[in-house]
PDB file of N, CA and C in Angstrom:
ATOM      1  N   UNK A   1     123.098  84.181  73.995  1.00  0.00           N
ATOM      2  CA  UNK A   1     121.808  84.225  74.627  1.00  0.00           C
ATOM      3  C   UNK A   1     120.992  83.051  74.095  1.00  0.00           C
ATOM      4  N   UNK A   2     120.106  82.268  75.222  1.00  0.00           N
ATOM      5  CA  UNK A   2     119.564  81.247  74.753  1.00  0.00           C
ATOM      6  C   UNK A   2     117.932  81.284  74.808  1.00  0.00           C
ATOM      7  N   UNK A   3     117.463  80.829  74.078  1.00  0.00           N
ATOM      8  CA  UNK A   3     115.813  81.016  74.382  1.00  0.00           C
ATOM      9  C   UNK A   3     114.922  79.730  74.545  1.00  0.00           C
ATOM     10  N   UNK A   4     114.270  79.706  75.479  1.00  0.00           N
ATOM     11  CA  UNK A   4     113.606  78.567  75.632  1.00  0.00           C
ATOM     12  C   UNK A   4     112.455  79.041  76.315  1.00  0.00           C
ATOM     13  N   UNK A   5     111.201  77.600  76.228  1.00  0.00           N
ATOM     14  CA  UNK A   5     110.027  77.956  76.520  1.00  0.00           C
ATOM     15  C   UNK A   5     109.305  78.019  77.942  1.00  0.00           C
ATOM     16  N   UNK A   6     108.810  78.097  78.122  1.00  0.00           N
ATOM     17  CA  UNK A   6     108.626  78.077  80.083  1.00  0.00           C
ATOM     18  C   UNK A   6     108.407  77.128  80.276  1.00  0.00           C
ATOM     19  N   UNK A   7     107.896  76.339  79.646  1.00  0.00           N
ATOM     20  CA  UNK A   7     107.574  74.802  79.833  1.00  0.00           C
ATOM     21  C   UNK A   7     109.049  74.128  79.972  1.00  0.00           C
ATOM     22  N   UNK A   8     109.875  74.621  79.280  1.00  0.00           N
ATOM     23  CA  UNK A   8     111.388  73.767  78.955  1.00  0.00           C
ATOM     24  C   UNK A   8     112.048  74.330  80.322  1.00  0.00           C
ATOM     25  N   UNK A   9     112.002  75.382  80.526  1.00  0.00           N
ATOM     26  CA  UNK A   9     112.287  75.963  81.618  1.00  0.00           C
ATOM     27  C   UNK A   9     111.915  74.527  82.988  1.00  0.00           C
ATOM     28  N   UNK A  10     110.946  74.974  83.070  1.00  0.00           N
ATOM     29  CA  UNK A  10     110.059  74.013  84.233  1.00  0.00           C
ATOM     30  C   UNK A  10     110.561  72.906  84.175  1.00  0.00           C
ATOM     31  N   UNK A  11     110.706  72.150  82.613  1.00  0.00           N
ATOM     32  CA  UNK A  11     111.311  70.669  83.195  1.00  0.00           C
ATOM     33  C   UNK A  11     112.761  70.768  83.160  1.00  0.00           C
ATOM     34  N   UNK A  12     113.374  71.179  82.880  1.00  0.00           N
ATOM     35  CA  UNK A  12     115.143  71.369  83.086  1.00  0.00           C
ATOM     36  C   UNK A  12     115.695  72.417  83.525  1.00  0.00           C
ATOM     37  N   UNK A  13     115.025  73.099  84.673  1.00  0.00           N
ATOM     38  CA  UNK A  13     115.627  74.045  85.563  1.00  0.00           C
ATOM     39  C   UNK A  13     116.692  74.076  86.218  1.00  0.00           C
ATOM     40  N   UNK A  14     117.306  72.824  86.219  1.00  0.00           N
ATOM     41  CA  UNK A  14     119.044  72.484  86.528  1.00  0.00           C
ATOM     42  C   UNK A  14     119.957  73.064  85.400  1.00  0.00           C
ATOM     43  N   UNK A  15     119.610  72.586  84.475  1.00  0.00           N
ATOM     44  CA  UNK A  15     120.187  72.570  82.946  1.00  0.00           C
ATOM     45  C   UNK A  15     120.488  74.470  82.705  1.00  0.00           C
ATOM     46  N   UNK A  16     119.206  75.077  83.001  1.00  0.00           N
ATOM     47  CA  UNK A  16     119.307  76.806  82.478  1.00  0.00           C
ATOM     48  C   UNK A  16     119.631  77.170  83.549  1.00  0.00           C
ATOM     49  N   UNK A  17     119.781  76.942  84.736  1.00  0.00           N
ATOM     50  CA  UNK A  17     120.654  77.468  85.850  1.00  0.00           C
ATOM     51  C   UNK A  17     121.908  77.669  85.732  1.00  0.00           C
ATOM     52  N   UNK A  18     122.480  76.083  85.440  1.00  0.00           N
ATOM     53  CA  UNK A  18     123.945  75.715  85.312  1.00  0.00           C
ATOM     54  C   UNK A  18     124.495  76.948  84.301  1.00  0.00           C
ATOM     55  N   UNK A  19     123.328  77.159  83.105  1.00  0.00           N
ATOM     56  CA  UNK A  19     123.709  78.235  81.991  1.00  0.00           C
ATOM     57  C   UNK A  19     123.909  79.686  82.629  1.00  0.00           C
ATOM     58  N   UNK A  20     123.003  79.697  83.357  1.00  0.00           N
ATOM     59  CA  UNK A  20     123.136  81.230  83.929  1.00  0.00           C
ATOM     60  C   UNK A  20     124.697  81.135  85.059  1.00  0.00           C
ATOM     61  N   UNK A  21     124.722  80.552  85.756  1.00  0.00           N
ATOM     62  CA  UNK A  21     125.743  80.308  86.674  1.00  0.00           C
ATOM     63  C   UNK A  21     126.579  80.966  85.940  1.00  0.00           C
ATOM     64  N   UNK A  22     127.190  80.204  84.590  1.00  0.00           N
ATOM     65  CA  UNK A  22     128.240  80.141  84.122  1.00  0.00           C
ATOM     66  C   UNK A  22     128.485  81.392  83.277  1.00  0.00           C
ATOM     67  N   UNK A  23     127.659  82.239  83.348  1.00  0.00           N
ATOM     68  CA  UNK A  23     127.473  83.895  82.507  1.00  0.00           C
ATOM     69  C   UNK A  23     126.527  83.815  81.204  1.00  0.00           C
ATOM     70  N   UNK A  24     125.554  82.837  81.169  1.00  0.00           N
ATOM     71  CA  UNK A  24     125.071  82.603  80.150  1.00  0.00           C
ATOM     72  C   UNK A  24     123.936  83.708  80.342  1.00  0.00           C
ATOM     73  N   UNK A  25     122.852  83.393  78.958  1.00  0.00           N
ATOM     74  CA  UNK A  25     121.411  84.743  79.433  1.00  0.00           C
ATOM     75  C   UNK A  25     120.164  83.678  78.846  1.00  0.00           C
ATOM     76  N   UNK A  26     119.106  83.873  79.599  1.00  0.00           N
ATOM     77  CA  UNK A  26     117.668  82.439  78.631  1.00  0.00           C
ATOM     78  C   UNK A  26     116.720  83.253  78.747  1.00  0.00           C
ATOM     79  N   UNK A  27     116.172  84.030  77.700  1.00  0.00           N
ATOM     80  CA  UNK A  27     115.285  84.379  77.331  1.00  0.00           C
ATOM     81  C   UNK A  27     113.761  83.531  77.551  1.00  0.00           C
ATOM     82  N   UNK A  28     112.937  83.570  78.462  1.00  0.00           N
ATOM     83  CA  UNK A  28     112.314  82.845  78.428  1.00  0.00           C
ATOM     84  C   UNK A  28     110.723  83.172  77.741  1.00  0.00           C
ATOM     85  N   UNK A  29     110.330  82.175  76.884  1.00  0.00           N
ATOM     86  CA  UNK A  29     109.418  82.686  75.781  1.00  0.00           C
ATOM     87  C   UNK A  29     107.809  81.693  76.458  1.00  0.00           C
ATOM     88  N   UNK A  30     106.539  82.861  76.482  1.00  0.00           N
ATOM     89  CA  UNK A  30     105.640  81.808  76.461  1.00  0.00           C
ATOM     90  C   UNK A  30     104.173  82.230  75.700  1.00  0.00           C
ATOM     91  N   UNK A  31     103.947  81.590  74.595  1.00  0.00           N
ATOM     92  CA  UNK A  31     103.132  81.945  73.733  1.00  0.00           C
ATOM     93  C   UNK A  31     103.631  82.376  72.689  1.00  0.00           C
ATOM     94  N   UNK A  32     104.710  82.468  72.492  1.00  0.00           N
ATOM     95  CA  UNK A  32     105.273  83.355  71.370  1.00  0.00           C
ATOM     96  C   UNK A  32     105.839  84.584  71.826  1.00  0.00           C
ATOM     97  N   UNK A  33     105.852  84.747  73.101  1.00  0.00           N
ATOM     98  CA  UNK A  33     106.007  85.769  73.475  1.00  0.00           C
ATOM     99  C   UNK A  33     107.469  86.501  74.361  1.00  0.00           C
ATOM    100  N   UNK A  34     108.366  86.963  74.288  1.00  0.00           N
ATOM    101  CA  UNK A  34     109.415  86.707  75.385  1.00  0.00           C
ATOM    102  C   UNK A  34     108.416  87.650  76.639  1.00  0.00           C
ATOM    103  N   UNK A  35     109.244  86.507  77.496  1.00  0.00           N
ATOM    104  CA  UNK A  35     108.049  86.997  79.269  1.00  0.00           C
ATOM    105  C   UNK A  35     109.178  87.407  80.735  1.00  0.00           C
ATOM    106  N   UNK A  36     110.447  86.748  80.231  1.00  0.00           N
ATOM    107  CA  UNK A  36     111.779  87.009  81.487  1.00  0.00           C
ATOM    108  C   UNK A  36     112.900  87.369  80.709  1.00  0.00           C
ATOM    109  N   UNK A  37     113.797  87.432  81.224  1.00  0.00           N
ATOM    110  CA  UNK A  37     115.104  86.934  81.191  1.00  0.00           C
ATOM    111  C   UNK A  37     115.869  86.492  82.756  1.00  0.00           C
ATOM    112  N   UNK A  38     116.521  85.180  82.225  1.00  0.00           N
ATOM    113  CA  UNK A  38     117.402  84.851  83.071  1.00  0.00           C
ATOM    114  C   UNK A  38     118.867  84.903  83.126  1.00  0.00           C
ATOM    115  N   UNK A  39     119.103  86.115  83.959  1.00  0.00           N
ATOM    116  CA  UNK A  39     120.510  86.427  84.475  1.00  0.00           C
ATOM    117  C   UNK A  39     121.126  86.115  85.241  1.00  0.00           C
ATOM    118  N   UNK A  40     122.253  85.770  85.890  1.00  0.00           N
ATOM    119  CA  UNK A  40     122.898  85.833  87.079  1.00  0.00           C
ATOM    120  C   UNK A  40     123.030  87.383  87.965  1.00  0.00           C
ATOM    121  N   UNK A  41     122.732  87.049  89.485  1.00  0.00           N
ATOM    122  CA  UNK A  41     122.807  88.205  89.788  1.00  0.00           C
ATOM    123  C   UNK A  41     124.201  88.968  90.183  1.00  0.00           C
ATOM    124  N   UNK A  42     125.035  88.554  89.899  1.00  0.00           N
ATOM    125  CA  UNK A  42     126.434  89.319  89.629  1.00  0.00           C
ATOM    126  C   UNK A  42     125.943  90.298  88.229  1.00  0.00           C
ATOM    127  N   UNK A  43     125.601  89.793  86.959  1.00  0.00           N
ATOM    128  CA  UNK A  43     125.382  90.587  85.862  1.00  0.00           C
ATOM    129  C   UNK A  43     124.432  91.496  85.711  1.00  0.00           C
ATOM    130  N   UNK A  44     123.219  90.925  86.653  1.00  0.00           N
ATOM    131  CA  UNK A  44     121.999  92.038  86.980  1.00  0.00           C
ATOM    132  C   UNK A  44     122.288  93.292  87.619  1.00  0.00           C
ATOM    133  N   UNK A  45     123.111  93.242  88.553  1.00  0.00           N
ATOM    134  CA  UNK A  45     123.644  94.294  89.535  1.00  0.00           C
ATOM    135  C   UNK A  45     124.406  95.338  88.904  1.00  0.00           C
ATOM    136  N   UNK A  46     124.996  94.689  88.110  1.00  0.00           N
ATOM    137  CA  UNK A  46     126.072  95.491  87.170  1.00  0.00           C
ATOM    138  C   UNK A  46     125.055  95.851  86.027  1.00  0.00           C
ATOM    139  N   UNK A  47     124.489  95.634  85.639  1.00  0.00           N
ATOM    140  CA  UNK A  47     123.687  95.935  84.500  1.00  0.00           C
ATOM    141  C   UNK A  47     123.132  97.227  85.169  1.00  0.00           C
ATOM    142  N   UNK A  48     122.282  97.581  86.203  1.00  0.00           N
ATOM    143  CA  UNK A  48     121.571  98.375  86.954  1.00  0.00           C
ATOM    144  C   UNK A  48     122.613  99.825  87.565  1.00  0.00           C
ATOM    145  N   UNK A  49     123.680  98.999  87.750  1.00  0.00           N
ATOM    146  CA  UNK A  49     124.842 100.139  88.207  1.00  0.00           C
ATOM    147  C   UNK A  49     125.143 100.858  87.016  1.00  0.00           C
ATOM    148  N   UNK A  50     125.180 100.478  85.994  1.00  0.00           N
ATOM    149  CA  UNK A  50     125.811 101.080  85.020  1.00  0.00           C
ATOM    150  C   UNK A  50     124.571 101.988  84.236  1.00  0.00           C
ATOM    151  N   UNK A  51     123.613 101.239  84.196  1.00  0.00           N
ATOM    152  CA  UNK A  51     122.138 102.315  83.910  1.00  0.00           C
ATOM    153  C   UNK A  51     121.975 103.004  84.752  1.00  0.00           C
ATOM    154  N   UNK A  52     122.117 103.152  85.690  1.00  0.00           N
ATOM    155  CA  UNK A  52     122.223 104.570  86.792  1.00  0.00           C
ATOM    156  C   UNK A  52     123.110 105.600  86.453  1.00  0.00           C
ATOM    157  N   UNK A  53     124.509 105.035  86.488  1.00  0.00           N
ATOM    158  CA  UNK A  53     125.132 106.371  86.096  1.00  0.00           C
ATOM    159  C   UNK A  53     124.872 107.140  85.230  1.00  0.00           C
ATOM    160  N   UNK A  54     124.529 107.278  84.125  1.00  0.00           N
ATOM    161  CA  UNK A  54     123.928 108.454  83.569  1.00  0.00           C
ATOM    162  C   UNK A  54     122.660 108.869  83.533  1.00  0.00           C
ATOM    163  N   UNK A  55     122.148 108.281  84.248  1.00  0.00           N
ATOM    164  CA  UNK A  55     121.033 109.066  85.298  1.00  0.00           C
ATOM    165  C   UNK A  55     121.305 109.809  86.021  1.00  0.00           C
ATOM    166  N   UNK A  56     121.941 109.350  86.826  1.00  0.00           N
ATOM    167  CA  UNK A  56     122.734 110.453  88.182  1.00  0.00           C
ATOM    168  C   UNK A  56     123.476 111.639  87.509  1.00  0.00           C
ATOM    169  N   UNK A  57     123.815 111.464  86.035  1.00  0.00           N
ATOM    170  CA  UNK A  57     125.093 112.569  85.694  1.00  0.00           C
ATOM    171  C   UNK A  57     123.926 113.545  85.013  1.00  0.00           C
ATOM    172  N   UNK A  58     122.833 112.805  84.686  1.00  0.00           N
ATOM    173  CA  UNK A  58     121.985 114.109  84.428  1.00  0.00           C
ATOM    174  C   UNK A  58     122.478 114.262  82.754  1.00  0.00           C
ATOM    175  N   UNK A  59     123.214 113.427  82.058  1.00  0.00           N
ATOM    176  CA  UNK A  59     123.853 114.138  80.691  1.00  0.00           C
ATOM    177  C   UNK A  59     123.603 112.575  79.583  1.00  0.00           C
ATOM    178  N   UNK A  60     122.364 112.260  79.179  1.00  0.00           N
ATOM    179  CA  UNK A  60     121.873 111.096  78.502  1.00  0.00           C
ATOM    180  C   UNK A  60     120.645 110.559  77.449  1.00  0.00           C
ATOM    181  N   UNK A  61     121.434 110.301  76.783  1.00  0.00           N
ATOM    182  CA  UNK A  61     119.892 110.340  75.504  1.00  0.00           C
ATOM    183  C   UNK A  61     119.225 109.070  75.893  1.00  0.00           C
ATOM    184  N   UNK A  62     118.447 108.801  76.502  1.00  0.00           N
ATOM    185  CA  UNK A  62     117.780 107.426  77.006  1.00  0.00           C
ATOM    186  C   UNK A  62     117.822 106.137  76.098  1.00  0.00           C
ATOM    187  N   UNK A  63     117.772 106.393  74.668  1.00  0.00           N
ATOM    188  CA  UNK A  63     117.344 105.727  73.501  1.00  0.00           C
ATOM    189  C   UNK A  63     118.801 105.167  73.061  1.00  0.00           C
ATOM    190  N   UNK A  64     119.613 105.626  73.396  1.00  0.00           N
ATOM    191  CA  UNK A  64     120.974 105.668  72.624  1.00  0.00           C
ATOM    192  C   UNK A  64     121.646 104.735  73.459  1.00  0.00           C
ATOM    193  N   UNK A  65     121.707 105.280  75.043  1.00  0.00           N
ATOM    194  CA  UNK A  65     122.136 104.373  76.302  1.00  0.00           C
ATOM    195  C   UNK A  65     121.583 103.291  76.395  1.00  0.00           C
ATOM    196  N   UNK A  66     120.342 103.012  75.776  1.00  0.00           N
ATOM    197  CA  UNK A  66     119.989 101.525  76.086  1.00  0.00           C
ATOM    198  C   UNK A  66     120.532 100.785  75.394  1.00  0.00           C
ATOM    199  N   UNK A  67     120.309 100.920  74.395  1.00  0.00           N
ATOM    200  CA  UNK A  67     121.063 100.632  72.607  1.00  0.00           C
ATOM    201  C   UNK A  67     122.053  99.941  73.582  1.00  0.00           C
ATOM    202  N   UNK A  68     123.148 100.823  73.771  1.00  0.00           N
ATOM    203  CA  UNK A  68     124.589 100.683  74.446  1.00  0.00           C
ATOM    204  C   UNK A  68     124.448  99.631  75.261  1.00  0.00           C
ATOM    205  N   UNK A  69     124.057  99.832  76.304  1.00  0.00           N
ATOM    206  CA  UNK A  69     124.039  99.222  77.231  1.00  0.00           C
ATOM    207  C   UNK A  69     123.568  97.288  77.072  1.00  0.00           C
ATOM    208  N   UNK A  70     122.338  97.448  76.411  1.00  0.00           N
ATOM    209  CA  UNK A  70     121.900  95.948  76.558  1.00  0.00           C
ATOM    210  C   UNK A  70     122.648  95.075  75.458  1.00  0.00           C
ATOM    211  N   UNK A  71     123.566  95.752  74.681  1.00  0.00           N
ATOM    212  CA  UNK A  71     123.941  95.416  73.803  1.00  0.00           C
ATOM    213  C   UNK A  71     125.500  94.760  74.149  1.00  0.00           C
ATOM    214  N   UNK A  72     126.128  95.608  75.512  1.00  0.00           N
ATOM    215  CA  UNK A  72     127.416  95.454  76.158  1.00  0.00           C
ATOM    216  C   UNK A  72     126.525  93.840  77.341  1.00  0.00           C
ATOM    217  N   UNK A  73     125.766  93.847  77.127  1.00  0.00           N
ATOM    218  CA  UNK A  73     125.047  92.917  78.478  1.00  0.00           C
ATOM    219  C   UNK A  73     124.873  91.495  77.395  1.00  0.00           C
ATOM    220  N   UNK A  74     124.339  91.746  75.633  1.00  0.00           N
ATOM    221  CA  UNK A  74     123.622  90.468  74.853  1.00  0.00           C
ATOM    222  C   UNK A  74     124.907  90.110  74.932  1.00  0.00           C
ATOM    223  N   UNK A  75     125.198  88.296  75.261  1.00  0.00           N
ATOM    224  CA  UNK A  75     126.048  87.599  74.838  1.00  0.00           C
ATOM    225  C   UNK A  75     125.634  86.628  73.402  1.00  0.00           C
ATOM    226  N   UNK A  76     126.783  86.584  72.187  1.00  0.00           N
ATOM    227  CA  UNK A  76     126.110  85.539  71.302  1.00  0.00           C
ATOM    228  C   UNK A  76     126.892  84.406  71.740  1.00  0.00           C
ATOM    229  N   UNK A  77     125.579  82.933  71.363  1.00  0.00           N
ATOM    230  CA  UNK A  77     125.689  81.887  71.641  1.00  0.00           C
ATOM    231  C   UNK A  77     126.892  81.261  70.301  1.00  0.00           C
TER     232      UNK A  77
END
């Protein structure tokens, strides 16, 4: 996962695309603050499918599944 500023964003929006394309993730920070993330939407979709299902099953500790989940989604750089 990469982090950059919105400003960096803005001027090399080719550059963090190409990253996302390729399965990368850019945290995008402004003020100090993280404000996005940039995913590809193949990984977004799947990210959302998979947080549903145990919604739908009705059988889920919310706190625990996220844990899980965003953790199966963080790539390290």
């Amino acid at each position: 996962m990469t982090m950059a500023t919105a400003t960096e964003i803005q001027n090399n929006f080719g550059k963090y695309l190409r990253m996302v394309q390729t399965g990368g993730e850019i945290i995008v920070v402004k003020n100090g603050k993280e404000v996005a993330r940039l995913v590809s939407h193949e990984k977004s979709v799947s990210f959302l499918t998979d947080s549903l299902t145990g919604v739908l099953k009705g059988d889920y500790d919310d706190k625990q599944i996220r844990t899980e989940r965003m953790s199966k989604y963080e790539s390290v750089d």
